[in-house]
Protein backbone atom coordinates (compact mmCIF):
# COMPACT_ATOMS: atom_id res chain seq x y z
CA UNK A 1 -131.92 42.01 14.74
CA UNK A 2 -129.17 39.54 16.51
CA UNK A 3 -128.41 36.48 16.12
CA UNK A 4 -126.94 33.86 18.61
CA UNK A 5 -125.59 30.31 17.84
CA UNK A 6 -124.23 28.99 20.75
CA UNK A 7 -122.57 25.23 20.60
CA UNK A 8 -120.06 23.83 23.20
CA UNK A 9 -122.20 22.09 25.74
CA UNK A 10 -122.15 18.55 26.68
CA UNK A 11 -121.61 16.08 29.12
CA UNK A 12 -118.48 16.21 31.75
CA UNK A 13 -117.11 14.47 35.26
CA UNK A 14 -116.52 16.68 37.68
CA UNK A 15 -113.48 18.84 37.74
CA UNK A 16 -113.36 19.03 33.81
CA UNK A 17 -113.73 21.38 30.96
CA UNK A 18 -115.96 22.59 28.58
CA UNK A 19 -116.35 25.43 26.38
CA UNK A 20 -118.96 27.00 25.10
CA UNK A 21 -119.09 29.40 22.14
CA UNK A 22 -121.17 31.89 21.06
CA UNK A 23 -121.79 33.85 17.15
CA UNK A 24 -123.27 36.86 16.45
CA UNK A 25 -124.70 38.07 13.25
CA UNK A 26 -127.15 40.61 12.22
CA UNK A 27 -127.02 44.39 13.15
CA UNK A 28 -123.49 43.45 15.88
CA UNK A 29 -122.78 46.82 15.67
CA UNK A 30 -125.23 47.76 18.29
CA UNK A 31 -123.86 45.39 20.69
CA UNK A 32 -122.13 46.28 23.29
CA UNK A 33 -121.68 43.71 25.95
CA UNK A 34 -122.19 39.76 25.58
CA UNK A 35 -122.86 37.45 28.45
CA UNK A 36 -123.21 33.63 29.19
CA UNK A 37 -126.58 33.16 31.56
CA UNK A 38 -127.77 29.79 32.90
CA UNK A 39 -130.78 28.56 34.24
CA UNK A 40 -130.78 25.31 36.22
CA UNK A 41 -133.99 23.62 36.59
CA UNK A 42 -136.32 25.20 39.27
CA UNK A 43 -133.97 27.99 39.54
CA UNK A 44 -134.15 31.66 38.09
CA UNK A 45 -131.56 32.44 35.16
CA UNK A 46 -128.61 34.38 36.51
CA UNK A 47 -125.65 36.10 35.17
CA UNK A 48 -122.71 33.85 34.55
CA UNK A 49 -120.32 36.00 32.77
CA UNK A 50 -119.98 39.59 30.65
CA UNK A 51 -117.41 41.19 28.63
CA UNK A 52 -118.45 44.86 27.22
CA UNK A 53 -117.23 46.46 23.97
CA UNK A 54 -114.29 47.79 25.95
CA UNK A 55 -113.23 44.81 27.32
CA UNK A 56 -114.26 45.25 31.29
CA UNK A 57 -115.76 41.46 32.64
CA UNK A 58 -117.52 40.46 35.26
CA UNK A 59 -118.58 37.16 36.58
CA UNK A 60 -120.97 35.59 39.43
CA UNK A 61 -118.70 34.90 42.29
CA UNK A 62 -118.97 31.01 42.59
CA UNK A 63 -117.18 30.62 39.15
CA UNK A 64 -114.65 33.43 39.41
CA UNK A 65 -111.43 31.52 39.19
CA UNK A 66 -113.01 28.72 37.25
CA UNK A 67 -114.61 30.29 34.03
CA UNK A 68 -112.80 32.25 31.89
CA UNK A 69 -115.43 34.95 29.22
CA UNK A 70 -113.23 36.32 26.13
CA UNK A 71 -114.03 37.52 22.44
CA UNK A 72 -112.92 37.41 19.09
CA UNK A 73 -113.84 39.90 17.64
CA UNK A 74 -113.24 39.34 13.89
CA UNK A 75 -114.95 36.40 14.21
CA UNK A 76 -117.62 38.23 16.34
CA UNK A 77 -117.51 34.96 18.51
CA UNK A 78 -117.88 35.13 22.36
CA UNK A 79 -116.51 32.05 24.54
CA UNK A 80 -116.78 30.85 27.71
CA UNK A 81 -113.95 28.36 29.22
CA UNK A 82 -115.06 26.49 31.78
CA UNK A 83 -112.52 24.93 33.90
CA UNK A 84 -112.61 22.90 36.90
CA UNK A 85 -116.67 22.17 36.85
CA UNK A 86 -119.06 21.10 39.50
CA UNK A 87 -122.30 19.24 39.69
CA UNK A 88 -123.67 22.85 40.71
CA UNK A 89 -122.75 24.31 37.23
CA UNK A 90 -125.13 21.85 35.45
CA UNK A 91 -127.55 24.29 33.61
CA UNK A 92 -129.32 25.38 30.13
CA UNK A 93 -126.19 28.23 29.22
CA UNK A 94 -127.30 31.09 27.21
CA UNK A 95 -125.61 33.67 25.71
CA UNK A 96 -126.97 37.17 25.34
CA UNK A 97 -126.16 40.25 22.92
CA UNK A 98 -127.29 43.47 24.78
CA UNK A 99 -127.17 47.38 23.91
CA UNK A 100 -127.21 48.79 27.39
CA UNK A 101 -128.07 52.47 26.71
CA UNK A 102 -130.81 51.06 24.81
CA UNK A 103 -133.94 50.13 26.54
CA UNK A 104 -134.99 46.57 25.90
CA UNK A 105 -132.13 45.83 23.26
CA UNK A 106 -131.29 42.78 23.90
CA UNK A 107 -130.93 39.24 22.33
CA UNK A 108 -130.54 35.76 23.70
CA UNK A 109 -129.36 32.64 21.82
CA UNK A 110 -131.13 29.08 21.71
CA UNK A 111 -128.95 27.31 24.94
CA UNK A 112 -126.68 24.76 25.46
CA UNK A 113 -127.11 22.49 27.61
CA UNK A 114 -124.72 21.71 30.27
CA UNK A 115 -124.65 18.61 32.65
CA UNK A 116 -121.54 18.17 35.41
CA UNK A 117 -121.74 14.48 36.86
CA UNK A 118 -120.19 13.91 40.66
């Protein structure tokens, strides 16, 4: 068992910053890759951001350049910066502990919610 507590999410104008942070407790040893997922109303949850145990990231192409993933790993804390937001960004954020050679290993945190006004 993982878990997740995520805080960081608020209320921003447009071209600001937020970040969101993300804990990890229980068995963390099995994890090896966190990720930031959102889910705007409507919409499907996608794939924000992901850093792996070895430190390789990837991010959905409309933030690259904007949002930053990184770790800390003795305080087994991931964190998202997000920098120069849009309207479009305004989603429930969730961050997500997953084992990827493990089938089904994975664990998601509560959400955040995030809101971008023009």
């Amino acid at each position: 068992q993982v878990q997740l507590v995520e805080s960081g999410g608020g209320l921003v104008q447009a071209g600001g910053s937020l970040r969101l942070s993300c804990a990890a407790s229980g068995s963390i040893f099995k994890i090896n890759a966190m990720g930031w997922y959102r889910q705007a109303p409507g919409k499907q949850r996608e794939l924000v951001a992901r850093i792996t145990s070895g430190g390789s990231t990837n991010y959905l192409d409309s933030v690259k350049g904007r949002f930053t993933i990184s770790r800390d790993n003795a305080k087994n804390t991931v964190y998202l910066q997000m920098n120069s937001l849009k309207p479009e960004d305004t989603a429930v954020y969730y961050c997500n502990a997953a084992n990827t050679v493990i089938t089904n290993w994975d664990y998601w945190g509560q959400g955040t919610q995030v809101t971008v006004s023009s």
